[in-house]
Protein backbone atom coordinates (compact mmCIF):
# COMPACT_ATOMS: atom_id res chain seq x y z
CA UNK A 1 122.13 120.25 82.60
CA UNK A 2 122.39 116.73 81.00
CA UNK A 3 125.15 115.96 83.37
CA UNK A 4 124.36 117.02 86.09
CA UNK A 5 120.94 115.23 85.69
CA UNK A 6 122.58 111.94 84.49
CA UNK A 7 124.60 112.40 87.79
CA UNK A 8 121.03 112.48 89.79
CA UNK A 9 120.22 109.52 88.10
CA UNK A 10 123.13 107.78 88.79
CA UNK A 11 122.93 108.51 92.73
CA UNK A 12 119.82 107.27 92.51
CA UNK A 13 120.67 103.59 91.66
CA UNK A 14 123.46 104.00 94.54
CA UNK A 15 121.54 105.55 97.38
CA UNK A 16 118.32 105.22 96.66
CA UNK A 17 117.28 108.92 96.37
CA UNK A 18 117.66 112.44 95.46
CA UNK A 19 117.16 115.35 97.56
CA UNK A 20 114.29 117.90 97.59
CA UNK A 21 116.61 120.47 96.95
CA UNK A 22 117.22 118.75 93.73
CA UNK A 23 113.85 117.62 93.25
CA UNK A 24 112.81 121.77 93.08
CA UNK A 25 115.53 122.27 90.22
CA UNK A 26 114.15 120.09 87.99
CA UNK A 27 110.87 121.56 88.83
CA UNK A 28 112.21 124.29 87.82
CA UNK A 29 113.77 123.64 84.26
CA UNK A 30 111.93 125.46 81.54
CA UNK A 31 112.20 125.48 77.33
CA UNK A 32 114.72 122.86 75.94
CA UNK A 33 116.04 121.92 79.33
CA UNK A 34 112.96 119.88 80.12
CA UNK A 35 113.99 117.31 77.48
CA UNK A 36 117.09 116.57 79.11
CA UNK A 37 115.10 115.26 82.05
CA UNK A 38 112.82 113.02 80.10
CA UNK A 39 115.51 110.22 79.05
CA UNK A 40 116.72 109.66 82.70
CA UNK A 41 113.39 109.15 83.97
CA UNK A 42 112.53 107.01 81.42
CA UNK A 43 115.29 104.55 82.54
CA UNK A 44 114.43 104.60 86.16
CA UNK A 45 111.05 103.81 85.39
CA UNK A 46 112.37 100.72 83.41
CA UNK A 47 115.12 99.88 85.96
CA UNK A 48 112.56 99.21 88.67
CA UNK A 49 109.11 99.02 86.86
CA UNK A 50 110.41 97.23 83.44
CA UNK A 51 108.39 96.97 80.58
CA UNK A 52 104.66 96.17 82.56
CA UNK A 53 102.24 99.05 82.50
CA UNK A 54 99.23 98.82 85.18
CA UNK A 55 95.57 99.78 84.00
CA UNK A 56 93.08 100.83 86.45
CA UNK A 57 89.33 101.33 86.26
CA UNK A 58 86.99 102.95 88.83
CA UNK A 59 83.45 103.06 89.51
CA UNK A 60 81.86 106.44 90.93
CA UNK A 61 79.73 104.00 93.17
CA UNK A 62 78.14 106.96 95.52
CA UNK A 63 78.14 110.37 93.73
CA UNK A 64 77.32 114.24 95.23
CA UNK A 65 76.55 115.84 98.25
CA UNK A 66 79.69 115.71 99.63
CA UNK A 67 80.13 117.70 102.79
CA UNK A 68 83.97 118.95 102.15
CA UNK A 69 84.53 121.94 100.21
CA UNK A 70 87.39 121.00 97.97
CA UNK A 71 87.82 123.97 95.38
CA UNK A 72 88.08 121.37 92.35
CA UNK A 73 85.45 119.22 93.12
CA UNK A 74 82.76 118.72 91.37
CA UNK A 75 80.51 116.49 93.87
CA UNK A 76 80.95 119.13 96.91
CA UNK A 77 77.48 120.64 98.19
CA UNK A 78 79.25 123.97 97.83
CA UNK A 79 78.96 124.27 94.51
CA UNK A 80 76.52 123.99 92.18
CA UNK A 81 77.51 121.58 88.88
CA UNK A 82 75.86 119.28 86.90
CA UNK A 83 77.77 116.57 88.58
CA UNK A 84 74.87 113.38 88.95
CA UNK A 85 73.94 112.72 92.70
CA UNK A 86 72.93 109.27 93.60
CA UNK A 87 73.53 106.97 97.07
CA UNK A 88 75.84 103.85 97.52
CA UNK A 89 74.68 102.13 93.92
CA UNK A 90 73.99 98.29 94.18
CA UNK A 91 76.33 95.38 94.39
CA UNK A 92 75.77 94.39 90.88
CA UNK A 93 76.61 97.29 89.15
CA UNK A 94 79.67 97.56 90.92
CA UNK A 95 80.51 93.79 90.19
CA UNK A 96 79.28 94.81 86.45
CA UNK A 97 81.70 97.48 86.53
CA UNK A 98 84.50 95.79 87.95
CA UNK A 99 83.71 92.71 85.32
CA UNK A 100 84.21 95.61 82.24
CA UNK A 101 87.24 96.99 83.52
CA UNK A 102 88.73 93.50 83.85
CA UNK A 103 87.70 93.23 80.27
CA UNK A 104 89.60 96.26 79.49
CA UNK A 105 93.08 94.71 80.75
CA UNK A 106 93.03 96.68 83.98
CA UNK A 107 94.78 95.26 87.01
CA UNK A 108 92.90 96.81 89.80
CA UNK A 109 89.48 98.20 89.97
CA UNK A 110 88.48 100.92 92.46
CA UNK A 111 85.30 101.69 94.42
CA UNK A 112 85.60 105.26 95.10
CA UNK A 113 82.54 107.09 97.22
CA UNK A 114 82.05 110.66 97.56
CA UNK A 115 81.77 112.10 100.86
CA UNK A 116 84.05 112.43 103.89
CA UNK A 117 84.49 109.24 104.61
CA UNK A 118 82.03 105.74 104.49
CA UNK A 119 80.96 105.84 108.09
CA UNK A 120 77.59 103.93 108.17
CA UNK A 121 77.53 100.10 109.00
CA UNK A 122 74.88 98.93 106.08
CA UNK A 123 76.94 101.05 103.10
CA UNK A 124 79.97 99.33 104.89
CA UNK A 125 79.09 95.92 105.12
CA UNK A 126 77.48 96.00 102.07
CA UNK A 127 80.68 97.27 100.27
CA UNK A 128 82.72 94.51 102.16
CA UNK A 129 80.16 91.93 100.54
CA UNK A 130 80.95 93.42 97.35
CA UNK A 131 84.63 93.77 97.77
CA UNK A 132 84.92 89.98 99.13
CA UNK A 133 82.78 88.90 96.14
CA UNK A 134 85.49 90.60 93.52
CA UNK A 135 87.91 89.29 95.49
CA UNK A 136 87.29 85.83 95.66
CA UNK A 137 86.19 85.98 91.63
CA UNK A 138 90.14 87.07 90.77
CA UNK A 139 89.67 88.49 87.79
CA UNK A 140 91.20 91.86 89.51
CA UNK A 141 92.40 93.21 91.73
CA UNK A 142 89.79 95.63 93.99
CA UNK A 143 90.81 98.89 95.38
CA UNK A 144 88.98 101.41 97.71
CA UNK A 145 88.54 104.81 97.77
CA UNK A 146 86.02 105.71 100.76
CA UNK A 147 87.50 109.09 102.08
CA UNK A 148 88.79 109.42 105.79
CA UNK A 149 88.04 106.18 107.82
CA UNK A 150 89.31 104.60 111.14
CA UNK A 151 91.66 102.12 111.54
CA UNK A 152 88.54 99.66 112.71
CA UNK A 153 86.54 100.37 108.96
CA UNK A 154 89.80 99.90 107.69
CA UNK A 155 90.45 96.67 109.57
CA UNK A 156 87.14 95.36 108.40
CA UNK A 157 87.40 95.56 104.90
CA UNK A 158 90.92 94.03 104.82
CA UNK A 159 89.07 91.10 106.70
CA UNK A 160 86.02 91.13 103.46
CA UNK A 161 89.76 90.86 101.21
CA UNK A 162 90.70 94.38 100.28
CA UNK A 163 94.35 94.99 99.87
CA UNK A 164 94.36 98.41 98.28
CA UNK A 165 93.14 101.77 99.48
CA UNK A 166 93.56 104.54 98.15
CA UNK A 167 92.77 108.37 99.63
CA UNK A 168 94.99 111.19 98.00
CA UNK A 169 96.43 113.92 99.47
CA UNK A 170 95.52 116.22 96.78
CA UNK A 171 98.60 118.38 97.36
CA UNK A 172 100.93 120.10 99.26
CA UNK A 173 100.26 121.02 103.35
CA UNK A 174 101.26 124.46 103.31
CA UNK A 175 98.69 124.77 99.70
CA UNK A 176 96.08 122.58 101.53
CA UNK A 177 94.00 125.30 103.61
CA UNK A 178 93.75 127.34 99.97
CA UNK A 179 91.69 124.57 98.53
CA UNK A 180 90.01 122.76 101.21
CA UNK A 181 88.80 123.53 104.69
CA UNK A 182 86.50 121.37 105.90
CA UNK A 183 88.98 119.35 107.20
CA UNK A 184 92.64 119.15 108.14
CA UNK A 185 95.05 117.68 106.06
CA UNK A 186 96.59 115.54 108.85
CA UNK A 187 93.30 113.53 108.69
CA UNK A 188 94.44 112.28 105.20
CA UNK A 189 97.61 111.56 106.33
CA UNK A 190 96.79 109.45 109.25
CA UNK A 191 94.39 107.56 107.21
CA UNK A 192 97.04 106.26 104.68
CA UNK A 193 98.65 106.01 107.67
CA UNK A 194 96.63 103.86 109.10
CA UNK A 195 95.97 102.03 105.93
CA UNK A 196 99.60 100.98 105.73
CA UNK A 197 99.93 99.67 109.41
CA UNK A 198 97.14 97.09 108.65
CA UNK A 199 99.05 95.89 105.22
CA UNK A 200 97.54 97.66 102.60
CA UNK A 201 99.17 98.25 99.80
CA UNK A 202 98.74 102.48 99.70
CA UNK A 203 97.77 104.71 96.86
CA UNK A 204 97.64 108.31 97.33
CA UNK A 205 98.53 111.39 94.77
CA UNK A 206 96.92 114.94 94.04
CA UNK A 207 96.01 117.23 91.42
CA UNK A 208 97.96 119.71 89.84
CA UNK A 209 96.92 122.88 88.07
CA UNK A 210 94.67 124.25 90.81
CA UNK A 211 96.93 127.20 91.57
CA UNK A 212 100.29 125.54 93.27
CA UNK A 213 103.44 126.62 92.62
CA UNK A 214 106.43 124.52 91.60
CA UNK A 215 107.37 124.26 95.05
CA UNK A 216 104.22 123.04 96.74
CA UNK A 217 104.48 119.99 94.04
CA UNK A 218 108.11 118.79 95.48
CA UNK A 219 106.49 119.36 98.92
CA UNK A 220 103.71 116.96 97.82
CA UNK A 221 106.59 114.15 96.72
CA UNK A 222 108.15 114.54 99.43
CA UNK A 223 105.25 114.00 101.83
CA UNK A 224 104.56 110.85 99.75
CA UNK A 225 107.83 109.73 99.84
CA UNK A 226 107.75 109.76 103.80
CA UNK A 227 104.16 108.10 104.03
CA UNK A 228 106.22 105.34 102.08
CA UNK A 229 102.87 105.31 99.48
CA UNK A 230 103.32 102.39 96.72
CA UNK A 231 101.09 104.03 93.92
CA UNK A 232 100.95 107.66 92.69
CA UNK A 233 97.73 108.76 90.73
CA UNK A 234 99.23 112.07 89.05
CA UNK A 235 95.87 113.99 87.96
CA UNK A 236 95.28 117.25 85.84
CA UNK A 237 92.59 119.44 86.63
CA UNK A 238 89.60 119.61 84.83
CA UNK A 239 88.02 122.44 85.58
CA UNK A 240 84.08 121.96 85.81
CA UNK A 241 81.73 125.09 85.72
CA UNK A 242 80.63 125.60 89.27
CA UNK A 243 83.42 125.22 90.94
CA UNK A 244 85.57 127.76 92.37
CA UNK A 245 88.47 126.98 90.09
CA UNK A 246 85.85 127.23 87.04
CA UNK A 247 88.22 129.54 85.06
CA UNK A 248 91.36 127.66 85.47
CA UNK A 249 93.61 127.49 82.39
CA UNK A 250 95.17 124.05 81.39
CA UNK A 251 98.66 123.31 82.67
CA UNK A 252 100.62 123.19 79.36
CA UNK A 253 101.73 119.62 77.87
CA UNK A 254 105.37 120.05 79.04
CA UNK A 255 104.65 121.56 82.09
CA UNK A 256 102.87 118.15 83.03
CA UNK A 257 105.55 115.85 81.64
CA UNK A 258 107.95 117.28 83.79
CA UNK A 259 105.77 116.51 86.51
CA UNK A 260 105.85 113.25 85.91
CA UNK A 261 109.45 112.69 84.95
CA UNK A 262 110.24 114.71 88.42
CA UNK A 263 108.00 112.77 90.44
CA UNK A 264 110.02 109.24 88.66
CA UNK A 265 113.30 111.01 89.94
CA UNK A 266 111.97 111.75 93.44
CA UNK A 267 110.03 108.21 93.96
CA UNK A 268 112.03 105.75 91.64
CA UNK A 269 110.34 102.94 93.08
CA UNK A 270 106.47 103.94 93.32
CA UNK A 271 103.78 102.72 90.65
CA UNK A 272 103.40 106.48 88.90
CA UNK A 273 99.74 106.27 87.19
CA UNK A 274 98.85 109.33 85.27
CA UNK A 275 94.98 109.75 85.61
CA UNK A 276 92.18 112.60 85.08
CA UNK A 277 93.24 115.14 82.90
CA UNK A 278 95.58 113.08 80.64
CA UNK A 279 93.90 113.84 77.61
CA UNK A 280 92.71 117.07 78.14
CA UNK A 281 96.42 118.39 79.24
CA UNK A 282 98.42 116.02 76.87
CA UNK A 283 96.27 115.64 74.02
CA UNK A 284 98.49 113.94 71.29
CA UNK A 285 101.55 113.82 74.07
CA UNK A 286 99.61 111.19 76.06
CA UNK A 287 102.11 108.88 75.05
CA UNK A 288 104.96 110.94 76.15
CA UNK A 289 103.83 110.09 79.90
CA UNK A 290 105.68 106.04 79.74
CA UNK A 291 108.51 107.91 77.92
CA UNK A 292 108.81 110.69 81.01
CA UNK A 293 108.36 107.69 83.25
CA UNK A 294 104.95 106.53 84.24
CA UNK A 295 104.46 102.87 84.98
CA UNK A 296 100.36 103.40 85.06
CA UNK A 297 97.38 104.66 84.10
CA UNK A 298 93.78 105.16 84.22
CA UNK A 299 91.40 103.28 81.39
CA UNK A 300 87.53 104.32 81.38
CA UNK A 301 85.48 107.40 82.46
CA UNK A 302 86.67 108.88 85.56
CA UNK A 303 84.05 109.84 88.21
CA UNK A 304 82.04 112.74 86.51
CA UNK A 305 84.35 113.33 83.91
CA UNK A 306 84.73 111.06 80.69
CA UNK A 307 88.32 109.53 79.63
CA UNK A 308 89.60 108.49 76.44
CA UNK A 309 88.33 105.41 74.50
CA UNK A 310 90.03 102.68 76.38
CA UNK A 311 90.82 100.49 72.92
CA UNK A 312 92.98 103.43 71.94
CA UNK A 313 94.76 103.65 75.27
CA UNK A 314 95.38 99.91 75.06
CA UNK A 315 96.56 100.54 71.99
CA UNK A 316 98.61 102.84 72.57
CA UNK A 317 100.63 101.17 75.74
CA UNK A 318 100.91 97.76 73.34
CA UNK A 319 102.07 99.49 70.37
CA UNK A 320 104.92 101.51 72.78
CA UNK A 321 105.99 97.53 73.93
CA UNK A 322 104.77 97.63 76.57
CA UNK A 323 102.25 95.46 78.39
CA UNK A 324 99.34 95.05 80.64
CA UNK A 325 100.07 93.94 84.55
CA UNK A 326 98.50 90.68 85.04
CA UNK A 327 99.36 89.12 88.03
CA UNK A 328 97.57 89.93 91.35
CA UNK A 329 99.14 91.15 94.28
């Protein structure tokens, strides 16, 4: 198996890719194998990403009563959680927010809102004033997460100086009606879609662990891989009581390094950021994701769910030699 996946490797320097086909074999390694696959990764990460790790922090700036119905979620008005509920918070808290995780090393700071998408004018010009603020400060580098929007609310925050957005997938088509169906999956895609016409540099992942098989995560890559997205968020479930996937058991350690490592081989050239879920899935492994070949990662709480102490993750990524992305883009 070593060969053969030193041989993937290989034809990925050359041609730029590897198939699906392959993509589902790897998927597919289990016990000992799975080690084979780490090393290779690793390398492709540090042939195209090098040595630079990039942080990201994220305010939950509008929490709850979201009208979608996603099985996970904690902030859908289908279930009943402990999750807080509050409207679009105010423009200093988010600039306070954005300030602390600039403090923290991290490169770029999203705004993420629950809901389908930010459709009202005032919550929309007031997050452009925001967004332009941060901006024009450049201490980092802001990032959006506002659900489903038009090409026209895209259009306008790129004018207020947004250059990320971000708006995940969550996983694989043929999995998507299992988990959501308040809305059709070809509305996310034609949102990053639409994000990537105007410029933006694209962010879009999933979550794994909410029932998909093997399969449906290659189908995921390769979706990504054709929406040409620039940054991966890998996340882990958490499973939060009230939600339909309550019981859910953790996917083991390995299980989600080899995600990772398979996703590198698949996407050699995307930012790979391994988010919610690291610690609870990993635990002393966390490490392990740089070395299976993740460029990224959330630092901070996530958005009703609290991370590990960001000092130790910094740490961690500066005693592995690597270091913090600085420069904007």
């Amino acid at each position: 198996m070593r060969n053969y996946i030193e041989s993937l490797e290989q034809s990925i320097y050359e041609e730029g890719v590897v198939s699906a086909e392959a993509g589902l074999e790897l998927m597919n390694l289990e016990g000992p194998a799975i080690y084979d696959l780490f090393p290779s990764a690793n390398r492709i990460a540090r042939h195209f990403k090098g040595y630079e790790v990039e942080l990201c922090g994220i305010v939950n700036a509008k929490s709850g009563r979201c009208a979608e119905d996603c099985a996970f979620c904690a902030q859908s008005v289908h279930h009943e959680t402990d999750a807080p509920t509050y409207d679009l918070m105010e423009n200093e808290k988010i600039e306070a927010a954005a300030a602390e995780s600039a403090e923290l090393s991290a490169n770029r700071f999203g705004i993420v809102t629950s809901g389908t998408g930010i459709t009202q004018d005032p919550e929309l010009d007031r997050l452009c004033r925001v967004i332009s603020k941060i901006s024009a400060e450049g201490k980092i580098n802001p990032c959006a997460s506002l659900g489903i929007l038009s090409q026209e609310a895209l259009k306008k925050l790129w004018d207020a100086g947004l250059r990320g957005y971000h708006h995940n997938i969550e996983t694989a088509e043929s999995f998507f009606p299992r988990i959501c169906s308040t809305h059709v999956y070809e509305e996310d895609l034609n949102t990053v879609r639409a994000a990537r016409r105007l410029g933006f540099m694209t962010c879009s992942g999933g979550i794994f662990g909410i029932g998909e098989t093997r399969a449906h995560r290659v189908e995921m890559a390769m979706t990504l891989r054709d929406l040409k997205v620039q940054s991966i968020p890998l996340n882990f479930l958490i499973p939060v009581k009230g939600t339909r996937l309550e019981d859910s058991s953790p996917l083991p350690a390995l299980e989600c390094l080899k995600i990772i490592a398979v996703y590198r081989m698949l996407l050699p050239e995307a930012t790979i950021k391994v988010c919610a879920g690291r610690d609870r899935c990993l635990g002393d492994l966390s490490s392990w994701i740089f070395y299976a070949g993740a460029n990224g990662m959330m630092v901070g709480h996530y958005l009703t769910t609290a991370g590990r102490d960001p000092e130790t993750d910094i740490r961690m990524v500066k005693d592995l030699g690597f270091r913090p992305l600085v420069n904007r883009s």
